[in-house]
Protein backbone atom coordinates (compact mmCIF):
# COMPACT_ATOMS: atom_id res chain seq x y z
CA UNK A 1 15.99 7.83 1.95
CA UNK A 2 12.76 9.26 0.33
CA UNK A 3 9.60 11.17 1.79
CA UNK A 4 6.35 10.07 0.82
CA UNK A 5 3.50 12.74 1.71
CA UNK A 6 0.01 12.12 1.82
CA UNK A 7 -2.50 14.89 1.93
CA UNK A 8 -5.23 14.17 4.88
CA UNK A 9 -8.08 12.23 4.54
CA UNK A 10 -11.25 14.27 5.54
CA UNK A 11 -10.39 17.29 2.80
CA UNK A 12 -8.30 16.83 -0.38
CA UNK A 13 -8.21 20.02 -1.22
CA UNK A 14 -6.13 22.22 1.17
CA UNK A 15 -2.80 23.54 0.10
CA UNK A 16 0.60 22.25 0.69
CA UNK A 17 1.26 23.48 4.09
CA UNK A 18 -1.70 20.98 5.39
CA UNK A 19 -0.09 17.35 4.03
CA UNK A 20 0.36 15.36 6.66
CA UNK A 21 2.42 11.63 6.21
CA UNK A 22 2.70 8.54 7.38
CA UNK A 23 4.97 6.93 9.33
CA UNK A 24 6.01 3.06 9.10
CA UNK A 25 9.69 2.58 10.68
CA UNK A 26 11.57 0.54 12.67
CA UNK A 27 12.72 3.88 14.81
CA UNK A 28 10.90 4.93 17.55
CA UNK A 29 9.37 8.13 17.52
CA UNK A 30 6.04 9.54 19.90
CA UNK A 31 3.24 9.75 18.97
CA UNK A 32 3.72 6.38 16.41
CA UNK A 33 2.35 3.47 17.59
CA UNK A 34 3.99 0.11 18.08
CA UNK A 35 2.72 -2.66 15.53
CA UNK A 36 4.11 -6.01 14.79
CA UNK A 37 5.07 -6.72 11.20
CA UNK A 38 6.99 -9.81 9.53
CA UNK A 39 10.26 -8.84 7.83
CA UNK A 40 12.24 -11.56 5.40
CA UNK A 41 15.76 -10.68 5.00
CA UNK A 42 16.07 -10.81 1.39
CA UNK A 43 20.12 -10.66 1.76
CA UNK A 44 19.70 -14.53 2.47
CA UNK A 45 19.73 -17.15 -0.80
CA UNK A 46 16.60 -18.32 -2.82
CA UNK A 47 17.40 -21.78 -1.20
CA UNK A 48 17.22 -20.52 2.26
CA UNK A 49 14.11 -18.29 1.76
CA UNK A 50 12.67 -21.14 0.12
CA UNK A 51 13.26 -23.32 3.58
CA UNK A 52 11.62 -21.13 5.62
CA UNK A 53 7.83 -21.60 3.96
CA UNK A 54 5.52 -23.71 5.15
CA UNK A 55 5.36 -27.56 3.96
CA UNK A 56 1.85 -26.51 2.95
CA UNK A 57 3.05 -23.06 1.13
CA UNK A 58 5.51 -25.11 -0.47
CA UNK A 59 3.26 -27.59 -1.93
CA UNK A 60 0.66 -25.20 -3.57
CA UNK A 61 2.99 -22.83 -4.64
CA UNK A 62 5.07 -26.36 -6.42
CA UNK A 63 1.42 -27.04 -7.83
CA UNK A 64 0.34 -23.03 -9.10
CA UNK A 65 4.01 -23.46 -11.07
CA UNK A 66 2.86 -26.18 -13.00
CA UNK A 67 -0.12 -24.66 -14.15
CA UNK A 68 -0.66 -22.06 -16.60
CA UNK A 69 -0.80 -19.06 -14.68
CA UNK A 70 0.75 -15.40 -15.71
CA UNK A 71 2.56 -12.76 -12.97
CA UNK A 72 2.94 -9.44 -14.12
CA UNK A 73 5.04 -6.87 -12.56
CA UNK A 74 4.06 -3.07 -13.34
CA UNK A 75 6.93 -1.30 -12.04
CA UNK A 76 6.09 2.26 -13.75
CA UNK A 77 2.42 1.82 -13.10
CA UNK A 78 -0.03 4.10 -14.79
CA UNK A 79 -2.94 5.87 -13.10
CA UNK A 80 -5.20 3.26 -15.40
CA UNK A 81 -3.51 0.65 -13.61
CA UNK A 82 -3.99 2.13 -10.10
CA UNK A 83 -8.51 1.91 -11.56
CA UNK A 84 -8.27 -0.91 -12.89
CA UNK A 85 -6.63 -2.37 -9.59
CA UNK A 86 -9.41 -0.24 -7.52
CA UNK A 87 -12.08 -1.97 -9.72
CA UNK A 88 -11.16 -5.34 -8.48
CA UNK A 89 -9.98 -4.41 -5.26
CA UNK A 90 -13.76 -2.87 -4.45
CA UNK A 91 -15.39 -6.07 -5.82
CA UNK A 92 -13.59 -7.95 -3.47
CA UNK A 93 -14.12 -5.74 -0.79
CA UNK A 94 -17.50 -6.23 -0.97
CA UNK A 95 -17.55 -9.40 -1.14
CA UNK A 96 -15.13 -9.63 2.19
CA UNK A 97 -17.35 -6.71 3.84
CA UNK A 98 -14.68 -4.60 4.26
CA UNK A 99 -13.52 -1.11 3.31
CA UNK A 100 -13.12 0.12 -0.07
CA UNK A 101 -10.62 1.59 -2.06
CA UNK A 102 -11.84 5.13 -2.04
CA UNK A 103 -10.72 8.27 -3.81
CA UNK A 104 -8.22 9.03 -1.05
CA UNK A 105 -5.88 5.66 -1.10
CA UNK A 106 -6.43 6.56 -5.35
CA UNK A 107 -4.57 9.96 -4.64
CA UNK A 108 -2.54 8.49 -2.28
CA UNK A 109 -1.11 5.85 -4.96
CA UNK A 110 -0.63 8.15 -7.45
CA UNK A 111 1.55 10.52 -5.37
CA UNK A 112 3.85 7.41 -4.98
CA UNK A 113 3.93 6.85 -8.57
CA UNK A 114 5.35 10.66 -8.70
CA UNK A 115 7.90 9.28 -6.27
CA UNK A 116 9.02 6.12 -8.65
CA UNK A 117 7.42 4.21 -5.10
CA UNK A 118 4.75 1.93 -6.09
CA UNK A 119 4.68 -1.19 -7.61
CA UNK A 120 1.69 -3.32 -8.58
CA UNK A 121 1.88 -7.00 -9.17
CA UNK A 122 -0.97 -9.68 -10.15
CA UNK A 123 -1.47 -13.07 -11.57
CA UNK A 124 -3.97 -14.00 -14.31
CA UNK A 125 -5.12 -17.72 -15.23
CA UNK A 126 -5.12 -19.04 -19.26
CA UNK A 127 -8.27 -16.93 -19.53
CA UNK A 128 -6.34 -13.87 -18.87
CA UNK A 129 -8.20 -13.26 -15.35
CA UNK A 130 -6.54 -11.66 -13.32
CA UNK A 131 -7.10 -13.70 -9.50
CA UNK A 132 -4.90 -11.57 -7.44
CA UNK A 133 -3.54 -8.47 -6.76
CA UNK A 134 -0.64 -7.13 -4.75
CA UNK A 135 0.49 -3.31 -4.31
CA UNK A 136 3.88 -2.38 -2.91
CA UNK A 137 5.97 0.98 -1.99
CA UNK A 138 9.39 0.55 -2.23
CA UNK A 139 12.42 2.48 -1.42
CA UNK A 140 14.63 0.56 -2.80
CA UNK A 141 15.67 -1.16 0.14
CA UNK A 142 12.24 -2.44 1.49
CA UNK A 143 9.50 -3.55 -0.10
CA UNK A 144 6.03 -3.06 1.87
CA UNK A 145 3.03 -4.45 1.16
CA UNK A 146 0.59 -1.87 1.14
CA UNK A 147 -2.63 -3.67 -0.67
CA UNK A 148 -3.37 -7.13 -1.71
CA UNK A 149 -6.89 -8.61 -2.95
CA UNK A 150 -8.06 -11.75 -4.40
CA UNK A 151 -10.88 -12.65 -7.23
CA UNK A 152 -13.00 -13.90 -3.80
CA UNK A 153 -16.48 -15.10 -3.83
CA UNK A 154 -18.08 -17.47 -1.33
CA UNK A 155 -20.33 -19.04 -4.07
CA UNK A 156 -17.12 -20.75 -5.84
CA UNK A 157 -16.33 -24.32 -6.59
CA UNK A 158 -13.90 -25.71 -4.18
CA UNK A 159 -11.85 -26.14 -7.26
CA UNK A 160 -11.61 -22.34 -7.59
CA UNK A 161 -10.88 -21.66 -4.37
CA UNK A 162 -7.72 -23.94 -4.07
CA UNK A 163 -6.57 -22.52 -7.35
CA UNK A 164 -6.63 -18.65 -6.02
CA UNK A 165 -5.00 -20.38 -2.68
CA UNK A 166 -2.20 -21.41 -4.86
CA UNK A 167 -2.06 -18.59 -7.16
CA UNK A 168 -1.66 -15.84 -4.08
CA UNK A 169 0.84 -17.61 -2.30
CA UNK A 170 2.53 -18.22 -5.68
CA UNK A 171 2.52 -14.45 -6.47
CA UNK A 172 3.71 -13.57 -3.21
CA UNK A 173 6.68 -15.94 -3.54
CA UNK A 174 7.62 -14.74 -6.68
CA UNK A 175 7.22 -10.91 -5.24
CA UNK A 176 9.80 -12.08 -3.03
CA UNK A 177 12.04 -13.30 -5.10
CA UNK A 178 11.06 -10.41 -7.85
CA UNK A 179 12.55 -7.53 -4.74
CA UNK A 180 15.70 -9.37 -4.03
CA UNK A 181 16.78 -9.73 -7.47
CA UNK A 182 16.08 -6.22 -7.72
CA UNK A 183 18.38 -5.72 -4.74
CA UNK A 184 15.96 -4.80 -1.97
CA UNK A 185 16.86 -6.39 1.41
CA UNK A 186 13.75 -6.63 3.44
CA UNK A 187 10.24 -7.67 2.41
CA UNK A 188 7.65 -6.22 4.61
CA UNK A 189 4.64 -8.46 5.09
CA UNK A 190 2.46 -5.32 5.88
CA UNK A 191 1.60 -5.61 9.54
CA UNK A 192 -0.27 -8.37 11.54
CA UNK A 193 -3.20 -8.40 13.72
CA UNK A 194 -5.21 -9.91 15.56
CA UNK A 195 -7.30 -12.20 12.77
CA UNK A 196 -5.64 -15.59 13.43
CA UNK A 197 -6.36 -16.37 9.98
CA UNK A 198 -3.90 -13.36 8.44
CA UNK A 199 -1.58 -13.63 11.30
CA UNK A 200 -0.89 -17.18 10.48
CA UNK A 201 -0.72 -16.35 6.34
CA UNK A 202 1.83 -14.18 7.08
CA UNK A 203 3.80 -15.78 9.73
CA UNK A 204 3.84 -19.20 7.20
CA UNK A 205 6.39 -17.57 4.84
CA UNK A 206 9.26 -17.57 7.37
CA UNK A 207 10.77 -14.26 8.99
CA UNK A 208 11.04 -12.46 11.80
CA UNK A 209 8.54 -10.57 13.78
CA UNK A 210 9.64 -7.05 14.18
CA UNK A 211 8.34 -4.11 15.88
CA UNK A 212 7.77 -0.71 13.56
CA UNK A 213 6.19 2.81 14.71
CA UNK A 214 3.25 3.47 12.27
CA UNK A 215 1.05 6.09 12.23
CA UNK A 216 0.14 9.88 10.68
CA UNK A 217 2.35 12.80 11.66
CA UNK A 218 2.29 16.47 11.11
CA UNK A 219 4.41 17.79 8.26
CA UNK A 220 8.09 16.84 9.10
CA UNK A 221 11.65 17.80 7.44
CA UNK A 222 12.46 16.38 4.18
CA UNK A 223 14.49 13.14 4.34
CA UNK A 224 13.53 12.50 8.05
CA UNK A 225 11.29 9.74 7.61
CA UNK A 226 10.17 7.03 4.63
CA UNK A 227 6.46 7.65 5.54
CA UNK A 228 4.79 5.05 3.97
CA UNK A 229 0.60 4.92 3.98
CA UNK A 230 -1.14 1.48 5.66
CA UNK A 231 -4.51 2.70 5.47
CA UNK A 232 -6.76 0.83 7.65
CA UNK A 233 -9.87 1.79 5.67
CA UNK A 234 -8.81 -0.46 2.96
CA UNK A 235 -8.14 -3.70 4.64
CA UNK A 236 -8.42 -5.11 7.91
CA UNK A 237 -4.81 -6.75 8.19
């Protein structure tokens, strides 16, 4: 297993002995609290992950493949990749009215990408736009969705809207499928809460609720925990 660390949010400057990290695991372990997340066993066949969706995820993500839209994996992401994904990710935030991508969760991501840990993913229409994002850390084994963010504004055409319905859940289910070819045996849908609205997003691509001890600890040993971040200043779910 691998250690993520994450220096603490309030001052970015103190020296090594002050990182503290985060903790998402399926172990117990005080002070971490109890969450419920979604995991998808990705040892099972495309066939049978592909039975588990929703009728309704099944039909718009049938419809986003027929259209002319473009995924693109970074897997050795760049820190103009982690901007460029804060750019958008801040426009949409504002548009949602919810927290931005600040310079912490920018530090934060490119410690992971010193760890070989992060993975960005998005999908762009024939104009080259990108309409969604989706950030992971992965140890290999898991994947966990850290960030995701779509080109949302409340003054689109209905047409718009059902596209960037299709083209998220289309990314996602290619993200799956993207991690199990790449061996990884869980996908970790990030967490859910009490928004209805998320709960039942995430719930609609099949898995298993799970409970998983999240939180910050002190500085621990090396190879004691994946700690992986789920800020809650980002996103709210």
């Amino acid at each position: 297993m691998n250690t993520y660390y994450f220096l603490k949010e309030l001052n970015l400057n103190e020296n090594i002995s002050d990182i503290q990290g985060f903790s998402h695991s399926i172990i117990p372990k005080k002070p971490l609290k109890r969450i419920e997340t979604v995991h998808i066993n990705l040892t099972k066949s495309e066939e049978e992950l592909h039975q588990q969706l929703h009728r309704s995820n099944k039909k718009q993500i049938k419809k986003a493949s027929t259209k002319l839209l473009t995924i693109e994996v970074i897997d050795k992401p760049r820190y103009e990749d982690i901007r460029t994904f804060q750019k958008f990710y801040n426009q949409f935030a504002k548009n949602k009215n919810t927290y931005p991508c600040n310079y912490f969760h920018v530090h934060t991501m490119n410690m992971l990408i010193d760890k070989h840990a992060l993975v960005i993913t998005r999908i762009l229409n024939e104009e080259s736009e990108i309409l969604c994002y989706r950030v992971y850390i992965t140890d290999g084994e898991t994947a966990f969705s850290l960030y995701s963010a779509s080109f949302f504004n409340h003054k689109e055409k209905s047409e718009k809207k059902r596209l960037l319905s299709e083209a998220n859940r289309y990314l996602l289910w290619q993200n799956i499928l993207y991690f199990k070819k790449h061996n990884h045996k869980i996908y970790d849908m990030g967490g859910l809460t009490d928004n209805e609205n998320i709960r039942k997003f995430k719930m609609e691509f099949g898995g298993e609720i799970t409970d998983v001890y999240s939180g910050y600890e002190a500085k621990s040993k090396v190879g004691q925990f994946v700690l992986w971040l789920r800020s809650k200043k980002m996103r709210k779910g």
